[in-house]
Protein backbone atom coordinates (compact mmCIF):
# COMPACT_ATOMS: atom_id res chain seq x y z
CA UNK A 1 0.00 0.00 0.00
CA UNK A 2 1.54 3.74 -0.77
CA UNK A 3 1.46 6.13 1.39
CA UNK A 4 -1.61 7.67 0.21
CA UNK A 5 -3.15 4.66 0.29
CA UNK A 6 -1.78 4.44 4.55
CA UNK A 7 -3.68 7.64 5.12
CA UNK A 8 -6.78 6.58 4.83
CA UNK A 9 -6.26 3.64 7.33
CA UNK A 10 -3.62 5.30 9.54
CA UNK A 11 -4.60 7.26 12.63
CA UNK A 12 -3.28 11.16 13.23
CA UNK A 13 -1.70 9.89 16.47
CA UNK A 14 1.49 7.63 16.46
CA UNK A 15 1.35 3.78 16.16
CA UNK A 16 1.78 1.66 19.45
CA UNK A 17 4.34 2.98 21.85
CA UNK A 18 7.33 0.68 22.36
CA UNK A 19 9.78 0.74 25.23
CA UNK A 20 13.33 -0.17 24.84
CA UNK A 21 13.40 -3.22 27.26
CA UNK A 22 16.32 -6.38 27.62
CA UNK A 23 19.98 -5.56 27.30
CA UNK A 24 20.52 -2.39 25.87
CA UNK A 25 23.57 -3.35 23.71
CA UNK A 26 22.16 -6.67 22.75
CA UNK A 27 18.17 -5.78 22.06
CA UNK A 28 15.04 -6.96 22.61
CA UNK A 29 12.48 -9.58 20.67
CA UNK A 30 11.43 -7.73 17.14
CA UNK A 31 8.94 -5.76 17.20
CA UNK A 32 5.57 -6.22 15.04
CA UNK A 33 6.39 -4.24 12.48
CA UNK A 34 9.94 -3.47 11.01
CA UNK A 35 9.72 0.55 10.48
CA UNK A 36 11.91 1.61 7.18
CA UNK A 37 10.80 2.83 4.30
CA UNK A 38 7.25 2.77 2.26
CA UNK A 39 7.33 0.59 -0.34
CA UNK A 40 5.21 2.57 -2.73
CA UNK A 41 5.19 6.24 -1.93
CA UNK A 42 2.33 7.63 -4.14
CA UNK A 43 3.13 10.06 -7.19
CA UNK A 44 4.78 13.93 -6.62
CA UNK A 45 1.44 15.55 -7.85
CA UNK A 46 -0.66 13.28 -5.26
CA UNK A 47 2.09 13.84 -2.61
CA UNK A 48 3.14 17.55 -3.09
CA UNK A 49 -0.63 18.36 -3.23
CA UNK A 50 -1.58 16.67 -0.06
CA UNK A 51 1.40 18.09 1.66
CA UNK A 52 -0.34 21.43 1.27
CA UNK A 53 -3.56 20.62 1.99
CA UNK A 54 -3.98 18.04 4.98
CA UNK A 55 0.23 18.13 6.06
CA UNK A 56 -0.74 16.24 9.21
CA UNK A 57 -1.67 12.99 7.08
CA UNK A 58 1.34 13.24 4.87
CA UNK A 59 3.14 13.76 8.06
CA UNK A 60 1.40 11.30 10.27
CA UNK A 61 1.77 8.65 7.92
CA UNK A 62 5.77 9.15 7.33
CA UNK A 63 5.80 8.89 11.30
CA UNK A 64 4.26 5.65 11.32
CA UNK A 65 7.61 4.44 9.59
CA UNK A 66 9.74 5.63 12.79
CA UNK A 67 9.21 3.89 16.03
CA UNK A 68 8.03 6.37 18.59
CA UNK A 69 8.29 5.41 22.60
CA UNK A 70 4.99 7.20 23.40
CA UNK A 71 2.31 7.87 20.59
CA UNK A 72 1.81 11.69 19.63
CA UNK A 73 -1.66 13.34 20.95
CA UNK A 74 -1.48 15.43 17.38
CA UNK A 75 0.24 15.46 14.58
CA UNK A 76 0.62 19.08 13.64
CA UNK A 77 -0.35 22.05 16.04
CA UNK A 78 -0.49 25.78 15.12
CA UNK A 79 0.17 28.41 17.34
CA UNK A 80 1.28 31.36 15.23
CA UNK A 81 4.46 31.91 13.02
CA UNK A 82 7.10 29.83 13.46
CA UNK A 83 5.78 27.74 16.39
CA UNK A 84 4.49 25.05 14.68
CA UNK A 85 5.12 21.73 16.58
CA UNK A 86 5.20 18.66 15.15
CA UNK A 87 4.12 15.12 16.85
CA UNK A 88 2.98 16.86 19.84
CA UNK A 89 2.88 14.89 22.57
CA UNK A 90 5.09 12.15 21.10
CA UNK A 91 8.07 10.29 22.67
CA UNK A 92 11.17 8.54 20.70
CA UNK A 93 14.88 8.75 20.48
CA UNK A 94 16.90 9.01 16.85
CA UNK A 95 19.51 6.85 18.08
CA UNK A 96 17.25 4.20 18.39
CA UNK A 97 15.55 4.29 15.42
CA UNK A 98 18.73 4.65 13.64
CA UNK A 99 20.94 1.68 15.52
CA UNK A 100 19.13 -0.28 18.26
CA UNK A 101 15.65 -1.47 15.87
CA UNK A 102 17.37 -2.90 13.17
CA UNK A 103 19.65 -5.03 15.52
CA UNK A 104 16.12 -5.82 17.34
CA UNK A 105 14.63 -6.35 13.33
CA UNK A 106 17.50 -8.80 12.95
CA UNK A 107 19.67 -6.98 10.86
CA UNK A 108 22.45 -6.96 13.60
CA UNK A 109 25.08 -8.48 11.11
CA UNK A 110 24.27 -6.23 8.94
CA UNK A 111 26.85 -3.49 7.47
CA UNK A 112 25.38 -0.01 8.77
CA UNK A 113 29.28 2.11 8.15
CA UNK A 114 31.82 1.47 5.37
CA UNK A 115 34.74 3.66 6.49
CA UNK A 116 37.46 4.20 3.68
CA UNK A 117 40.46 6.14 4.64
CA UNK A 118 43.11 6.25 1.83
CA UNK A 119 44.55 8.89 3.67
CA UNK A 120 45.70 5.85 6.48
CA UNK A 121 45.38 2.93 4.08
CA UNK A 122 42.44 1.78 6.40
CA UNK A 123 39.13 0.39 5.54
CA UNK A 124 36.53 -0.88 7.69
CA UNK A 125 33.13 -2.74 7.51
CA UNK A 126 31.22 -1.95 10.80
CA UNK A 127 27.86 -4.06 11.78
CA UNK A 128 24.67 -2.51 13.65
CA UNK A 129 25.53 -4.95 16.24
CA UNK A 130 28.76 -3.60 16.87
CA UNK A 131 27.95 0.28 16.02
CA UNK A 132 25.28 -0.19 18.90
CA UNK A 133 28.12 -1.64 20.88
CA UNK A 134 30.34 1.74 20.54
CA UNK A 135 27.63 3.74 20.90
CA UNK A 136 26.01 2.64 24.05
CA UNK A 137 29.03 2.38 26.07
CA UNK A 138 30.20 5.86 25.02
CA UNK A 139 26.71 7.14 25.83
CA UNK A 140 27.65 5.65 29.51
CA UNK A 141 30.87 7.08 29.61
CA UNK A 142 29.11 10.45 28.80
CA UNK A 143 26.57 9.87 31.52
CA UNK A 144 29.73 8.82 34.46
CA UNK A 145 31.11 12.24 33.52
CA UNK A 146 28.13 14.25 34.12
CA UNK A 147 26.61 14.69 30.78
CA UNK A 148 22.70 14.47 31.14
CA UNK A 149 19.56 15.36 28.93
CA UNK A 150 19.73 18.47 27.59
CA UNK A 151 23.29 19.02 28.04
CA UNK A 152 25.96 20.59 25.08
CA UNK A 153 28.69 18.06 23.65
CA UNK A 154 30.93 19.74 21.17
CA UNK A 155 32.47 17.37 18.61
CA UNK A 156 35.57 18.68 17.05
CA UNK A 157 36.56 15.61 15.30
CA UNK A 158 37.73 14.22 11.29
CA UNK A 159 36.00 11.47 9.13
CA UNK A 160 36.17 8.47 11.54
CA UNK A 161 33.71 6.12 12.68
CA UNK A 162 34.35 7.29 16.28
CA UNK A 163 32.66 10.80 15.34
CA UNK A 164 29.59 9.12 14.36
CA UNK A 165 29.77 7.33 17.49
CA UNK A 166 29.85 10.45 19.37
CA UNK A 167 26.64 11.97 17.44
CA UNK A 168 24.88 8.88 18.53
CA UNK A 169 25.87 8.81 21.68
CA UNK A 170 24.78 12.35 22.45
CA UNK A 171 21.27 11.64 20.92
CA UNK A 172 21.21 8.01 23.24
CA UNK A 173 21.00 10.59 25.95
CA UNK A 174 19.28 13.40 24.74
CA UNK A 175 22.69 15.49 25.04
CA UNK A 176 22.14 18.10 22.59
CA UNK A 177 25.63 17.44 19.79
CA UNK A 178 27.47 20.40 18.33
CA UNK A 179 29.91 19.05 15.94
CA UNK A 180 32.31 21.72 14.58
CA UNK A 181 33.74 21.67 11.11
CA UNK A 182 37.91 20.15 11.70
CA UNK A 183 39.32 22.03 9.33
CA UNK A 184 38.31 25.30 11.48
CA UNK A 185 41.26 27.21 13.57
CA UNK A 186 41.59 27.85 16.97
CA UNK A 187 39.46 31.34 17.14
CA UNK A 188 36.48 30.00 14.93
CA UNK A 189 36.57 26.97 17.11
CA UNK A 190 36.58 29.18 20.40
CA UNK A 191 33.90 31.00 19.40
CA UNK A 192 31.31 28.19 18.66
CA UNK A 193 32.49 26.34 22.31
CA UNK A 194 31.72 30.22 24.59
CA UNK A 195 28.30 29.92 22.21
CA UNK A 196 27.50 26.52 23.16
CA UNK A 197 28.43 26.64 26.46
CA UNK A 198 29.23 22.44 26.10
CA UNK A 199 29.64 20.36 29.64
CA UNK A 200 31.93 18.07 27.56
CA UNK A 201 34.35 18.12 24.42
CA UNK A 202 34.81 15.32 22.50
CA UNK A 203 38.35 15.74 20.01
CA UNK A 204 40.60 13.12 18.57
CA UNK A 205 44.71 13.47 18.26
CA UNK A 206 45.09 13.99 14.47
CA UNK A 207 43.08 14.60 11.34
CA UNK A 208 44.95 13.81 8.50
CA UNK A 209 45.15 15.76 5.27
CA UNK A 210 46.77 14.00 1.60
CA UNK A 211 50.44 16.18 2.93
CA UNK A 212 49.76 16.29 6.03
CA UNK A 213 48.43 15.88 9.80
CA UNK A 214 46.30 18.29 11.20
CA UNK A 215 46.89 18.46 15.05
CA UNK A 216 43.79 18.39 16.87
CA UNK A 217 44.93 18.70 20.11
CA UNK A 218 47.03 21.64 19.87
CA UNK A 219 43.76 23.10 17.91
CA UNK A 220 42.23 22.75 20.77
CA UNK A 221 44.24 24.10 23.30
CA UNK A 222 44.57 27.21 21.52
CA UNK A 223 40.84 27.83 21.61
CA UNK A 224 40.57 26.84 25.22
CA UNK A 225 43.05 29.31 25.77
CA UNK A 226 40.68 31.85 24.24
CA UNK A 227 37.12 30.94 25.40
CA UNK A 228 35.27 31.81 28.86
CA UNK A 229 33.58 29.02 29.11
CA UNK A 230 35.46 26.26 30.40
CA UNK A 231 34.30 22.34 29.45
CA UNK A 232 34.73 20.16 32.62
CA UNK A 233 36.10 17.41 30.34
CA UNK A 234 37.70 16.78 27.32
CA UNK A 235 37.14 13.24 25.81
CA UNK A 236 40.24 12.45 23.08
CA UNK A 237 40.28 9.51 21.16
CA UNK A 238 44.11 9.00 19.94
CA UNK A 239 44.38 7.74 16.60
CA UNK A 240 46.84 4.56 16.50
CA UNK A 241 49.98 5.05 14.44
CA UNK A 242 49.68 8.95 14.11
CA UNK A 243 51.63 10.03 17.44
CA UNK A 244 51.54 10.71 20.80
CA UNK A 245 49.57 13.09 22.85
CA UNK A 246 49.69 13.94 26.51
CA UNK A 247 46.36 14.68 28.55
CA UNK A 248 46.16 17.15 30.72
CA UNK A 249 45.66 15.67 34.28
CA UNK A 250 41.95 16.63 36.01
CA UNK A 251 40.18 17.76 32.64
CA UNK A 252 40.96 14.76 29.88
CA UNK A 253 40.07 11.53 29.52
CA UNK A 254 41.46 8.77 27.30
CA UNK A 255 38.92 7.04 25.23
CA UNK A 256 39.96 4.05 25.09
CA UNK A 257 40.43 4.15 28.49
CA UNK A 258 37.08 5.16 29.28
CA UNK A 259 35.45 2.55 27.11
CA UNK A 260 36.94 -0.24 28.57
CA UNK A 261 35.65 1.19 32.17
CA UNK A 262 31.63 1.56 30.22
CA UNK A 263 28.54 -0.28 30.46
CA UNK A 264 25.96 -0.40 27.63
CA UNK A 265 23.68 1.84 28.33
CA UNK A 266 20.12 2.53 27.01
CA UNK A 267 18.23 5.18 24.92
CA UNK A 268 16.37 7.54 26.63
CA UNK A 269 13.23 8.60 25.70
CA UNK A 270 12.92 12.23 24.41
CA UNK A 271 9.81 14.80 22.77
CA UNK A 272 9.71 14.94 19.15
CA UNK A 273 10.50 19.19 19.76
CA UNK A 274 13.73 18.21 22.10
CA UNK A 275 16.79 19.64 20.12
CA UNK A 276 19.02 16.88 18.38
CA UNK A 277 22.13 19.33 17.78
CA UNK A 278 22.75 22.71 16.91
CA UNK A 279 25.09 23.55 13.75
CA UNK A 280 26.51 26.49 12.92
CA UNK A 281 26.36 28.40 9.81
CA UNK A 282 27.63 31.74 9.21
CA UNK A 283 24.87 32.88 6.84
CA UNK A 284 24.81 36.70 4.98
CA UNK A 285 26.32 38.47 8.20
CA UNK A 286 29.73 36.31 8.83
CA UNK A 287 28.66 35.94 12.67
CA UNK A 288 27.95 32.34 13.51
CA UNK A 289 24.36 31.42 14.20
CA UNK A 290 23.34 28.00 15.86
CA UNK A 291 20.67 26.25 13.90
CA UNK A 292 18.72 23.90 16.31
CA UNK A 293 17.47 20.76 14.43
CA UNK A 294 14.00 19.07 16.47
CA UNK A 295 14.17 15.14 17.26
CA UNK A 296 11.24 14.16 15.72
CA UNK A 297 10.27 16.16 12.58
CA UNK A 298 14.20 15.39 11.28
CA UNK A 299 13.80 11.74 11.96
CA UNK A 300 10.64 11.38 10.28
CA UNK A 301 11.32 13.51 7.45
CA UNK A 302 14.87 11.92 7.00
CA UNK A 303 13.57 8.21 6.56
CA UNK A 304 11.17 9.85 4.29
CA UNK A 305 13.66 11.54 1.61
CA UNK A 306 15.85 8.44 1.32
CA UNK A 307 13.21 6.74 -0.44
CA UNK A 308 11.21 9.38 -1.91
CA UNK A 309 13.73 11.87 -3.04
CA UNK A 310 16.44 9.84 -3.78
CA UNK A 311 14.73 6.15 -4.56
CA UNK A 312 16.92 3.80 -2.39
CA UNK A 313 15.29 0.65 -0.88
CA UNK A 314 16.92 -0.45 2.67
CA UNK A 315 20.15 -2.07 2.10
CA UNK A 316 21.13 -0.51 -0.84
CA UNK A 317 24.60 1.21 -0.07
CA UNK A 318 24.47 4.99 0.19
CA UNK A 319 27.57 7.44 -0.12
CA UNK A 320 27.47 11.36 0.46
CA UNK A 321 31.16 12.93 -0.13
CA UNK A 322 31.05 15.41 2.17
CA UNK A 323 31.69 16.16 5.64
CA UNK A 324 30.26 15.67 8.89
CA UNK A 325 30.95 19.02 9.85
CA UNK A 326 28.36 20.09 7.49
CA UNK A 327 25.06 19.54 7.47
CA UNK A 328 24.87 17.07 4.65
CA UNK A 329 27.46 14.93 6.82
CA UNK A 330 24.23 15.04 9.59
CA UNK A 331 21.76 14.55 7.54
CA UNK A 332 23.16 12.04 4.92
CA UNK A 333 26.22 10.20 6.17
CA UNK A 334 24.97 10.15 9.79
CA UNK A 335 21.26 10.13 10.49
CA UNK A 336 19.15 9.26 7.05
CA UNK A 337 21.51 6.26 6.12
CA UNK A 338 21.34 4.96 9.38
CA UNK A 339 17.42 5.31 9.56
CA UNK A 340 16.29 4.38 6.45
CA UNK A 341 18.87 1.06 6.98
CA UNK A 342 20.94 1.94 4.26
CA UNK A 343 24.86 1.48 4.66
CA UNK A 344 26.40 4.47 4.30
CA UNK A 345 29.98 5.14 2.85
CA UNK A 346 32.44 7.33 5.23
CA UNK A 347 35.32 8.19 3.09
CA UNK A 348 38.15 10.38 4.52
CA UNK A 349 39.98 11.47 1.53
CA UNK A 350 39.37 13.94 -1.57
CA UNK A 351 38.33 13.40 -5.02
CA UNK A 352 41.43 14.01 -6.71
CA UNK A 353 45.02 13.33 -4.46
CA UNK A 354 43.93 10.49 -3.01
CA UNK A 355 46.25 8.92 -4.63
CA UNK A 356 44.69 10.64 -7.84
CA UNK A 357 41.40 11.85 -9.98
CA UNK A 358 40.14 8.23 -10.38
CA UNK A 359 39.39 7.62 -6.11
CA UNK A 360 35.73 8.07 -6.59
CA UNK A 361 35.35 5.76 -9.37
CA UNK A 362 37.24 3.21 -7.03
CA UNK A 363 34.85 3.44 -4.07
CA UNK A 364 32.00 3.70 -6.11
CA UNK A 365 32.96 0.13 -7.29
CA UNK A 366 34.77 -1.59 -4.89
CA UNK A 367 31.87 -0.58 -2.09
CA UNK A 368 28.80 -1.10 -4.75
CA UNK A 369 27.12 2.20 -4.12
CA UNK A 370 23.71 2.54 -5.57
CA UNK A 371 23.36 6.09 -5.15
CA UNK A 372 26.21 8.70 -4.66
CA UNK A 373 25.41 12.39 -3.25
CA UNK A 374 28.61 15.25 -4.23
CA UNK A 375 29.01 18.77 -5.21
CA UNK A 376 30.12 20.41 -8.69
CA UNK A 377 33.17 21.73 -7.16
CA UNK A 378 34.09 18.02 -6.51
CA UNK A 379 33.62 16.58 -9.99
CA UNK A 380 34.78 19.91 -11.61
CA UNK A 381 38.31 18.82 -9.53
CA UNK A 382 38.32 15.39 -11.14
CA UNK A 383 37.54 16.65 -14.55
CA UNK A 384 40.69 19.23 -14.47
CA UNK A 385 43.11 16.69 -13.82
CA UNK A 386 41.84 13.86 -16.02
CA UNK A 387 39.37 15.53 -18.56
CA UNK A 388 38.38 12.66 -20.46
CA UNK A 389 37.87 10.75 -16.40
CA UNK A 390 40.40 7.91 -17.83
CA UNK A 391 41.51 6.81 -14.63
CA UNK A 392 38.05 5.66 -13.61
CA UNK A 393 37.55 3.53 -17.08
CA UNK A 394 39.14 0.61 -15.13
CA UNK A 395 36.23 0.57 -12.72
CA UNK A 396 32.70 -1.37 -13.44
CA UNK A 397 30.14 0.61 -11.91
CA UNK A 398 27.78 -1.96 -11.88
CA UNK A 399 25.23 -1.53 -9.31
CA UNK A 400 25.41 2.49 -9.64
CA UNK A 401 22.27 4.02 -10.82
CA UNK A 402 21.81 7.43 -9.67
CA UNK A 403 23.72 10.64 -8.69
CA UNK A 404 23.14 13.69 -7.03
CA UNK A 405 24.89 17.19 -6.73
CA UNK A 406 24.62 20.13 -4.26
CA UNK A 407 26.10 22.64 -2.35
CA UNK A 408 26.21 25.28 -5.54
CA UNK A 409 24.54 25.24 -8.72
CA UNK A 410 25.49 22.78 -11.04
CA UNK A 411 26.60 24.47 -14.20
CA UNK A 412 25.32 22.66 -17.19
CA UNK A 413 28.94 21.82 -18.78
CA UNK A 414 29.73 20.06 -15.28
CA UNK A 415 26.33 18.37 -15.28
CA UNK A 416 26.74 17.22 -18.72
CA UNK A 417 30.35 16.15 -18.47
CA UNK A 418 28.94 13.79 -15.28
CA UNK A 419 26.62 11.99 -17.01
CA UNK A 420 28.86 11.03 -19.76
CA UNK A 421 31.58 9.50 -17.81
CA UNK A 422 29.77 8.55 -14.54
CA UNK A 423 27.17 7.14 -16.81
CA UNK A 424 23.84 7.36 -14.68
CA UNK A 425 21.22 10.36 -14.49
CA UNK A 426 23.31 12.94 -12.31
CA UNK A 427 20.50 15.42 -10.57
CA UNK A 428 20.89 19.21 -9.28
CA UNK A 429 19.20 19.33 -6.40
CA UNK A 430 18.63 22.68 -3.75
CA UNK A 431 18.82 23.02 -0.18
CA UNK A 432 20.68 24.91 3.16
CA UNK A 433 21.88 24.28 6.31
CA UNK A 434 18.65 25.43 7.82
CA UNK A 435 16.27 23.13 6.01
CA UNK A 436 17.95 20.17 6.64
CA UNK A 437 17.06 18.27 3.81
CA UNK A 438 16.22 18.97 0.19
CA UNK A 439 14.03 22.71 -0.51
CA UNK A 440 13.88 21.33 -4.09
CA UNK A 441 14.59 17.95 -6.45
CA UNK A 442 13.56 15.76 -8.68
CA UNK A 443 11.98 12.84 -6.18
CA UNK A 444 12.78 9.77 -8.50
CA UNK A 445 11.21 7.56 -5.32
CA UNK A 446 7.78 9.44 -6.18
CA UNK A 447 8.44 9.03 -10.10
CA UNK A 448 9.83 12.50 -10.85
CA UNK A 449 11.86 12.66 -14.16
CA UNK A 450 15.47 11.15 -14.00
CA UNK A 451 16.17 13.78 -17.28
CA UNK A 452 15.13 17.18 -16.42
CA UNK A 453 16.27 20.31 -18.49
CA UNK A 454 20.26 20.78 -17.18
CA UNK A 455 20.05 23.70 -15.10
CA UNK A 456 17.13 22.81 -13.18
CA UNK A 457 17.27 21.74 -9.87
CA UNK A 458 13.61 20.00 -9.33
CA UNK A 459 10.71 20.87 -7.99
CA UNK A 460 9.42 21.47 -4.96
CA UNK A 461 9.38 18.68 -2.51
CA UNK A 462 6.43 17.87 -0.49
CA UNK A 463 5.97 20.62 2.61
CA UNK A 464 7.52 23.13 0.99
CA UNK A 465 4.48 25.50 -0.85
CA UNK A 466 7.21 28.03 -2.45
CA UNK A 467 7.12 30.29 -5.39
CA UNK A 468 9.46 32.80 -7.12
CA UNK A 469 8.97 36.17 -6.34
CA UNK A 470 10.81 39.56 -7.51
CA UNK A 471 11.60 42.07 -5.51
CA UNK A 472 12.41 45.90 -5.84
CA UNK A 473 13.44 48.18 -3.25
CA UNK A 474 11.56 45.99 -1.07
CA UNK A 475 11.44 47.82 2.78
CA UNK A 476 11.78 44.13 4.03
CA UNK A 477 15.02 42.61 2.36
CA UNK A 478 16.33 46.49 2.43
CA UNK A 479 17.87 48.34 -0.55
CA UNK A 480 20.16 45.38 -1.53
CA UNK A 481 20.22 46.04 -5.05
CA UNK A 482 18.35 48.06 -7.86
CA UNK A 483 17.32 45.33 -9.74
CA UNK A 484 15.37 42.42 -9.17
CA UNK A 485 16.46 39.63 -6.78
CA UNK A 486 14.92 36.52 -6.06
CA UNK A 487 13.81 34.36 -3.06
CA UNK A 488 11.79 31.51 -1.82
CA UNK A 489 8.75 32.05 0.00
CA UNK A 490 7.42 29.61 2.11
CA UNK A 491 3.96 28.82 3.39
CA UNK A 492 4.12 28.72 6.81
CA UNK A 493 0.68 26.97 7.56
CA UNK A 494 1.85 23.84 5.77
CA UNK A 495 5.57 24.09 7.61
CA UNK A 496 8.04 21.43 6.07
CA UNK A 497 8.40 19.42 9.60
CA UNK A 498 12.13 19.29 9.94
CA UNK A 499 13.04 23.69 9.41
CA UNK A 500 15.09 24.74 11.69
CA UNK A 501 13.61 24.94 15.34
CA UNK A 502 15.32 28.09 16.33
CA UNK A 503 18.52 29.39 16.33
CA UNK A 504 20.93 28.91 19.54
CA UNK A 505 20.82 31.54 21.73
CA UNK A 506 19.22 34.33 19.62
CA UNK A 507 15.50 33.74 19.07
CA UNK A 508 14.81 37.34 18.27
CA UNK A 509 17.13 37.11 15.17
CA UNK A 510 15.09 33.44 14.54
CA UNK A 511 11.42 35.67 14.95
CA UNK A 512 12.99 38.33 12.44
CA UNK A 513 13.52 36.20 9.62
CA UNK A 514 10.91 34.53 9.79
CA UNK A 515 8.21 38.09 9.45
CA UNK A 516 10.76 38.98 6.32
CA UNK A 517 9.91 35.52 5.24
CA UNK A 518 6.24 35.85 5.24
């Protein structure tokens, strides 16, 4: 049945509440039903439409695909601009959903995390069963050290498994995950930790770079040096064969250490409007602003775009080049793989100098990715330094079928250039750090064209009512320019569920922008 077809027999409130009982790092008996993905999500025109007119069943029927501790009393409730809530009422955690039920669905064995690192020569095949593992007992170690619900964590870590871990382990709690961008210095990095305010920071000893290391630690210290706010602890997980590093008596803690000392311990249950992380962006004004991401609208919506934006079926492997600094490393290495049960590819390394301009070709191949997620600048890299993508001839992509770009607009001669040597329908697609997921594509999972006009990005997905407008001297947007500019508009009666709740710390710059967006 498609999810059109579920609204009609699906209830606004959640499904039946389930508890996480049994050993936390081993799980429970399988539930009823095994919540993924729809298997027949409905046309766009059907979809889109309904999205505007009666949200709460789109909405409410996506939900019924994430497992939810305690039922929601209502789906959607209105109280005036920007303070929609979503799943009112309603209990569940994201780490759950995203580790614990598919070891409980039998899918344990499972791969959930392909890590390649050609940068250490290291790859790595990690289970649910043993991702669940990590992530419980770090969520303990968290909890010994005083980290509780609600609670700031700031991540400042590279492309490892382990950083993963940490997200996870913050939402196992409820601890409320800021994960800062590695490649940013000392001052930017002291200036997100005296925003956050975080009880604990979590680093590692070395990120490494195709020339070079990148020294974490002394990163660190330098901000530290800067901030007011002091973290209690600082949680360092040393990376073998890269060096030593001391710890500073009193204040760090040795993560290995600390793991061996850790217990499994359990999810905890949290609202669907608690705050999964905050991420920075810097925006138009260069100042950094903390989006705030809600638990249960991004889990729900998440699940929902891995099948009906980008038209993977659990299991299929799924691999976003980017970084989990950003927020396509949250939404599409971390949390939608791991939801919608898709594997998902973490690749430390660059598309061209790792060793060379044929590296993506190789993991495409050697890890069988279905569908592959990357920017223009990216693929305009590998192009300059092998322009007729030789290097990757050797490679048989033979379960690829589907590529997407973001980040920037895709120039046509880029977009054209990928199809012909990557072979597969290569999609533009629009979004930002504080939607979360996709403003605009072409949803091949709800039959959208695989061969729009280059230069488009798609449509609008579902939730978002938006149009092109033109403005002049508008009093609103101020006197930017004398000529026409363009924006989106969005309907805030039918709010896409997973917009940013807020931003950290300054909810009268939030208010502000949303009356310019009205």
């Amino acid at each position: 049945m498609g999810l059109l077809g579920r609204m009609a027999v699906l209830a606004v409130r959640g499904g039946a509440a389930r508890r996480w009982l049994g050993r936390p790092c081993a799980g429970g008996r399988p539930p009823a039903r095994a919540a993924a993905s729809s298997p027949a999500l409905g046309r766009y025109g059907e979809v889109f439409r309904s999205s505007v007119e009666e949200p709460e069943k789109v909405w409410g029927a996506a939900a019924e695909l994430i497992q939810w501790s305690k039922p929601w009393d209502r789906a959607l409730e209105r109280r005036g601009p920007g303070s929609e809530s979503w799943f009112v009422g309603g209990e569940l955690n994201i780490c759950y959903n995203a580790v614990d039920r598919h070891v409980e669905n039998g899918r344990g064995d499972h791969t959930a995390i392909i890590y390649d690192s050609p940068v250490t020569n290291t790859k790595e095949k990690i289970t649910y069963k043993e991702l669940l593992e990590q992530v419980s007992k770090l969520a303990d170690v968290m909890v010994r050290h005083g980290v509780k619900k609600g609670d700031r964590v700031v991540i400042y870590m590279p492309m490892i498994p382990q950083t993963v871990c940490c997200m996870l382990a913050c939402a196992r709690i409820g601890a409320i995950h800021s994960l800062i961008f590695g490649g940013f210095a000392s001052k930017e990095l002291s200036v997100r930790i005296d925003h956050a305010k975080p009880r604990l920071i979590v680093t590692a000893s070395f990120g490494v770079e195709p020339k070079r290391k990148v020294e974490y630690i002394s990163l660190l210290e330098g901000a530290l040096g800067m901030v007011q706010h002091k973290p209690e602890k600082v949680l360092i997980y040393r990376r073998p064969n890269l060096g030593h590093v001391p710890l500073t008596p009193g204040r760090d803690l040795d993560w290995e250490e600390e793991l061996a000392k850790a217990q499994c311990y359990k999810c905890v249950s949290v609202p669907s409007d608690h705050p999964l992380y905050i991420l920075y962006t810097s925006g138009t004004t260069g100042l950094p602003k903390g989006v705030i991401r809600p638990t249960g609208g991004y889990a729900v919506m998440l699940n929902w775009t891995m099948s009906a934006i980008y038209g993977l079926k659990p299991g299929e492997v799924w691999w976003a080049a980017s970084d989990l600094g950003w927020v396509v490393g949250h939404s599409y290495i971390c949390y939608g793989p791991l939801l919608h049960g898709n594997p998902t590819v973490l690749y430390e390394g660059k598309p061209v100098g790792t060793p060379d301009a044929g590296a993506y070709f190789r993991v495409l191949a050697e890890h069988e990715v279905a569908a592959f997620f990357t920017s223009p600048t990216a693929i305009r890299a590998i192009r300059q330094q092998d322009p007729e993508a030789a290097l990757g001839k050797q490679y048989s992509l033979k379960r690829f079928r589907m590529m997407f770009v973001a980040g920037e607009h895709c120039d046509v001669d880029t977009l054209e250039w990928s199809k012909k040597v990557f072979k597969v329908p290569v999609l533009d697609h629009w979004w930002q750090t504080e939607s979360g997921s996709p403003i605009t594509a072409s949803c091949v999972g709800l039959g959208n064209s695989t061969t729009p006009p280059p230069g488009q990005a798609g449509k609008p997905v579902p939730g978002y009512n938006g149009y092109l407008c033109l403005l002049e001297h508008s009093q609103a947007f101020g006197k930017i320019r004398k000529h026409s500019t363009s924006c989106i508009s969005r309907n805030f009666q039918d709010i896409m569920i997973l917009w940013m709740q807020a931003i950290w710390m300054k909810m009268a710059i939030y208010m502000s922008c949303l009356e310019l967006m009205m």
